[in-house]
N, C-alpha and C. Protein backbone atom coordinates (compact mmCIF):
# COMPACT_ATOMS: atom_id res chain seq x y z
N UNK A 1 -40.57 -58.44 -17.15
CA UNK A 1 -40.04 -57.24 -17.76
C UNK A 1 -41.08 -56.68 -18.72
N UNK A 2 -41.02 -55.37 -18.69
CA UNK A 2 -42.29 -54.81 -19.68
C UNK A 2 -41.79 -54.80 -21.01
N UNK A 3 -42.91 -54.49 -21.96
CA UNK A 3 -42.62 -54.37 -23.40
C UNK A 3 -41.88 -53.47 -23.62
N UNK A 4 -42.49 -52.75 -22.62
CA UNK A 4 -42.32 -50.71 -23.37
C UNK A 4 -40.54 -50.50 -22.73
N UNK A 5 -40.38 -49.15 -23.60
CA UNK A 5 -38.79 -48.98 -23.91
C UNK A 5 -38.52 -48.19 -22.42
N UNK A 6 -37.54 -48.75 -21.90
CA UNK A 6 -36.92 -48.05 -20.58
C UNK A 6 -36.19 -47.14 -20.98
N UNK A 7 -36.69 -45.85 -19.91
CA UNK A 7 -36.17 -44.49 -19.95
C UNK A 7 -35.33 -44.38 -19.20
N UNK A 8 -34.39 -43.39 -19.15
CA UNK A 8 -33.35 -43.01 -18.27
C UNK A 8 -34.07 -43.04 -16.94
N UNK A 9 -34.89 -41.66 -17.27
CA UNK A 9 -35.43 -41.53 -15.38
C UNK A 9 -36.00 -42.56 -14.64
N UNK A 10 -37.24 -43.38 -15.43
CA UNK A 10 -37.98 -44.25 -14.58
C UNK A 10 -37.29 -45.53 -14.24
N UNK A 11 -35.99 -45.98 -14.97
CA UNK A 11 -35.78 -47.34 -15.27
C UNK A 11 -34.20 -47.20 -14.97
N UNK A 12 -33.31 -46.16 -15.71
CA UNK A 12 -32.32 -46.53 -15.27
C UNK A 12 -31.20 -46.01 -14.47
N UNK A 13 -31.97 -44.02 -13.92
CA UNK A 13 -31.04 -44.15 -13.18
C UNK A 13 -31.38 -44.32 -11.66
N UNK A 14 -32.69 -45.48 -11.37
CA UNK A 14 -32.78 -45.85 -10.07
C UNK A 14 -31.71 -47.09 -9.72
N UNK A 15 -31.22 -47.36 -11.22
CA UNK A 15 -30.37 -48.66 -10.88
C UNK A 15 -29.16 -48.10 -10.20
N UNK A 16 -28.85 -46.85 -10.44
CA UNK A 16 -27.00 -46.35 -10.14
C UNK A 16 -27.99 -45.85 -8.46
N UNK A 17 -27.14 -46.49 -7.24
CA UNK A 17 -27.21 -45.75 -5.93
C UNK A 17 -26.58 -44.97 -5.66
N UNK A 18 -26.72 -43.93 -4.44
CA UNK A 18 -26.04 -42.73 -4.44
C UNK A 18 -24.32 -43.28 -3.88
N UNK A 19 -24.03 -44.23 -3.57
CA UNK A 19 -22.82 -44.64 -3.74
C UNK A 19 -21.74 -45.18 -5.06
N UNK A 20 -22.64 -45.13 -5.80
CA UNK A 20 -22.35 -45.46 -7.11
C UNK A 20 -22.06 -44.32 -7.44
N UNK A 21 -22.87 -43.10 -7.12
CA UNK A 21 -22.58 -41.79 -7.90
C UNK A 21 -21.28 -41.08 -7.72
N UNK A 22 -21.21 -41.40 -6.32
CA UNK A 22 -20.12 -40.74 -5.73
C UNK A 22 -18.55 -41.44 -6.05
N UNK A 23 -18.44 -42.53 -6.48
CA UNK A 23 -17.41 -43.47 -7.03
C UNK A 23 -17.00 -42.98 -8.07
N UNK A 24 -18.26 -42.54 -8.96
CA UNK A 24 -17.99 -42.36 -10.40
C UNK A 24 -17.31 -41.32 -10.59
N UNK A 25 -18.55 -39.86 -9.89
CA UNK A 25 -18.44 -38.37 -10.10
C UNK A 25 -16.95 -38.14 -10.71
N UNK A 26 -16.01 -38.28 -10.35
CA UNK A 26 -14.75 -37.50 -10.78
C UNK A 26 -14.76 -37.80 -12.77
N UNK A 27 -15.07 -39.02 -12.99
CA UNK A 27 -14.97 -39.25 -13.99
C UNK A 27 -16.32 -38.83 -14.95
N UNK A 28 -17.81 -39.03 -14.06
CA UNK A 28 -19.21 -38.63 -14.74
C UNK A 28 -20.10 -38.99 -13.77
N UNK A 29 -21.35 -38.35 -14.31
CA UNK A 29 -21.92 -38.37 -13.45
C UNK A 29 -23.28 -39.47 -13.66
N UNK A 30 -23.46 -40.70 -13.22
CA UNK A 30 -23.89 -41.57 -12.89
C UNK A 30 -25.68 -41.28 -13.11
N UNK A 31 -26.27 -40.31 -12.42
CA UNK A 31 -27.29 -39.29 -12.43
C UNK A 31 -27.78 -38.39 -13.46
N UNK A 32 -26.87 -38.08 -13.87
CA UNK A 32 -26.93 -37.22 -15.12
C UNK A 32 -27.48 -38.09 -16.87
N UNK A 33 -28.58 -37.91 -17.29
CA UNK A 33 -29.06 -38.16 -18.29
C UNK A 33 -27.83 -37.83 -19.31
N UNK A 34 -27.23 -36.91 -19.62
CA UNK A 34 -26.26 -36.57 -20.61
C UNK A 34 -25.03 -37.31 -20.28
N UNK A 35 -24.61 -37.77 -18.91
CA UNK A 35 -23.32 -38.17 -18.99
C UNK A 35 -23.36 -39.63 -19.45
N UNK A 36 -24.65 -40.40 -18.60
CA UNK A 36 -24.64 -41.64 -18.45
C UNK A 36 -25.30 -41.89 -20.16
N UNK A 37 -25.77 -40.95 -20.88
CA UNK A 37 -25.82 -41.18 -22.34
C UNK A 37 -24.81 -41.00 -23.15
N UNK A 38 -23.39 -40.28 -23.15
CA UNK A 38 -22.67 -40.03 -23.58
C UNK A 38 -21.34 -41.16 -23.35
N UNK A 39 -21.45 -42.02 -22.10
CA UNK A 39 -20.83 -42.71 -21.78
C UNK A 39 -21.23 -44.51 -21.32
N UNK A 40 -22.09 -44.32 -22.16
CA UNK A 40 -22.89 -45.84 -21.65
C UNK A 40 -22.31 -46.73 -22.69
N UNK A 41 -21.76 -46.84 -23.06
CA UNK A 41 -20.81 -47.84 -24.21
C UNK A 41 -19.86 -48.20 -23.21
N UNK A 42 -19.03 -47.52 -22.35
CA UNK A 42 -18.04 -47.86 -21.29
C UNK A 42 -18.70 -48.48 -20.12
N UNK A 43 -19.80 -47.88 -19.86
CA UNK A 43 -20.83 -48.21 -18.32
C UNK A 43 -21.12 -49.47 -18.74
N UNK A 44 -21.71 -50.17 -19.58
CA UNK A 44 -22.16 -51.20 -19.75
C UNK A 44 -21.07 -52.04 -20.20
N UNK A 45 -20.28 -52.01 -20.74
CA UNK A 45 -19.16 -52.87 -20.94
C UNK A 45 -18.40 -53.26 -19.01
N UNK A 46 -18.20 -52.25 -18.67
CA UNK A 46 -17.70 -52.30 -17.23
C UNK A 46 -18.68 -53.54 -16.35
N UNK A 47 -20.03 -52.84 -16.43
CA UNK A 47 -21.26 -53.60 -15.72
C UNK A 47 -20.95 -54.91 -16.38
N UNK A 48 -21.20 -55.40 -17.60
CA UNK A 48 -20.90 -57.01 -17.95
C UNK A 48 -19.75 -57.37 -17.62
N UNK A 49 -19.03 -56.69 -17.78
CA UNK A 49 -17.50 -57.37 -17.26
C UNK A 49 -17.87 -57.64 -15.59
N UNK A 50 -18.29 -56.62 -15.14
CA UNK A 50 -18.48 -57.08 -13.63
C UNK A 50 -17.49 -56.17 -12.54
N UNK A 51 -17.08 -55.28 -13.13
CA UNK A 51 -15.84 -54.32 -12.72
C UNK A 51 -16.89 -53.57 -12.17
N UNK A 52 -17.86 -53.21 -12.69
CA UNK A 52 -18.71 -52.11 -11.82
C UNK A 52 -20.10 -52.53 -11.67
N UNK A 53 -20.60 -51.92 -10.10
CA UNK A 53 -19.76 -51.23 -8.99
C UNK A 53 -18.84 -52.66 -8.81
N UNK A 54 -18.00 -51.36 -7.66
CA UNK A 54 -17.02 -51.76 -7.28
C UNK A 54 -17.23 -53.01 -6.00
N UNK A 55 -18.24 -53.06 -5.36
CA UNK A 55 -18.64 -53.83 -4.30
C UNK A 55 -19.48 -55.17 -4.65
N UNK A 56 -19.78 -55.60 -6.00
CA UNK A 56 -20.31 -56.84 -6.72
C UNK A 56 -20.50 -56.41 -7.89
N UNK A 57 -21.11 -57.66 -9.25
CA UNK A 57 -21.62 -57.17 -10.17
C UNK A 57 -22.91 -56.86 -10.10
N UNK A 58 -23.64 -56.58 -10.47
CA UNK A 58 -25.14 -56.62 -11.12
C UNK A 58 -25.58 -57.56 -11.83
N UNK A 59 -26.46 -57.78 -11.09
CA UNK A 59 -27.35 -59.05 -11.86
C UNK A 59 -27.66 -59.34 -12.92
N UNK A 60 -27.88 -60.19 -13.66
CA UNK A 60 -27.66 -59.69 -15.69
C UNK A 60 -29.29 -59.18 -15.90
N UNK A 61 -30.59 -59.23 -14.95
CA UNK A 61 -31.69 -58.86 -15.50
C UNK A 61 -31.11 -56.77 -15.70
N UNK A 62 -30.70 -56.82 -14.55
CA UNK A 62 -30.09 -55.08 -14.43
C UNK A 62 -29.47 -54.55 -15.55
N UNK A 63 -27.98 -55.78 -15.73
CA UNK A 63 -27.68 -55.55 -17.19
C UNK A 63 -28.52 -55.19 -18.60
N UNK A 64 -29.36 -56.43 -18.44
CA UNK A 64 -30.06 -56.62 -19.46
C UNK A 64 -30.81 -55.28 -20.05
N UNK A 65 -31.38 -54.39 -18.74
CA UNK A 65 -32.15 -53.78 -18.75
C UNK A 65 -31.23 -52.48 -19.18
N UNK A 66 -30.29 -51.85 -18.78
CA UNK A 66 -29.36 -50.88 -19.36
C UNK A 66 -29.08 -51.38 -20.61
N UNK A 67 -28.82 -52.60 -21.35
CA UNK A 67 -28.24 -52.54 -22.91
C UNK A 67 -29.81 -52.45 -23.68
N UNK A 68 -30.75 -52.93 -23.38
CA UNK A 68 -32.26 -52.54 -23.46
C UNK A 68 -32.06 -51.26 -23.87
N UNK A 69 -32.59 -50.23 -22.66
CA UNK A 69 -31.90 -48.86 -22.96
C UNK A 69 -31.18 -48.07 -24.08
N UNK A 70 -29.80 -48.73 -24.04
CA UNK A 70 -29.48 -48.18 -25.17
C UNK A 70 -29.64 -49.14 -26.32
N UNK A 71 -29.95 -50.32 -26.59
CA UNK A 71 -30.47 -50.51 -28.07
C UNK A 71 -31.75 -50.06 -28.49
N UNK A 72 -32.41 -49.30 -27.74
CA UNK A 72 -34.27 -48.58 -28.34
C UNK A 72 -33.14 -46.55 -28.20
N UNK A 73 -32.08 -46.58 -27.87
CA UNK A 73 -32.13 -44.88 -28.40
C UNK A 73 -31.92 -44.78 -27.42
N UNK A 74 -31.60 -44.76 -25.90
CA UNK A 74 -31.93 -44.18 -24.65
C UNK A 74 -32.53 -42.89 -24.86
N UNK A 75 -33.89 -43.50 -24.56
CA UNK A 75 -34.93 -42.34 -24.16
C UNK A 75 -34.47 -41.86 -22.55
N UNK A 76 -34.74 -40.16 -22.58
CA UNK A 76 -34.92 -39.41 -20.88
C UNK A 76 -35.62 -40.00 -20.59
């Protein structure tokens, strides 16, 4: 894992697939820098719990790497 602070674009929203997006959309948008910043206190609680996605959890480096994210500020 690198030093440097993971950004939305390069780092985290390759983690959400376009099936992920489409699960979410009604509620936010997965893709969206503003939603998935406005709502990543719920996204990541969900992801550790293991509730999301809906088809397995995510691996805890993945985890790791979204609470990363937002403990440096989520940078775009």
């Amino acid at each position: 894992m690198s030093d440097s602070a993971p950004t939305f674009t390069a780092d985290i929203k390759p983690l959400f697939r376009e099936s992920d997006r489409e699960a979410m959309r009604v509620v936010f948008d997965l893709w969206s820098f503003d939603d998935v910043s406005v709502h990543s206190g719920p996204i990541f609680e969900a992801l550790s719990a293991g509730s999301m996605p809906c088809d397995g959890p995510w691996p805890s480096d993945k985890v790791e790497l979204l609470r990363r994210w937002i403990d440096v500020g989520k940078p775009e």
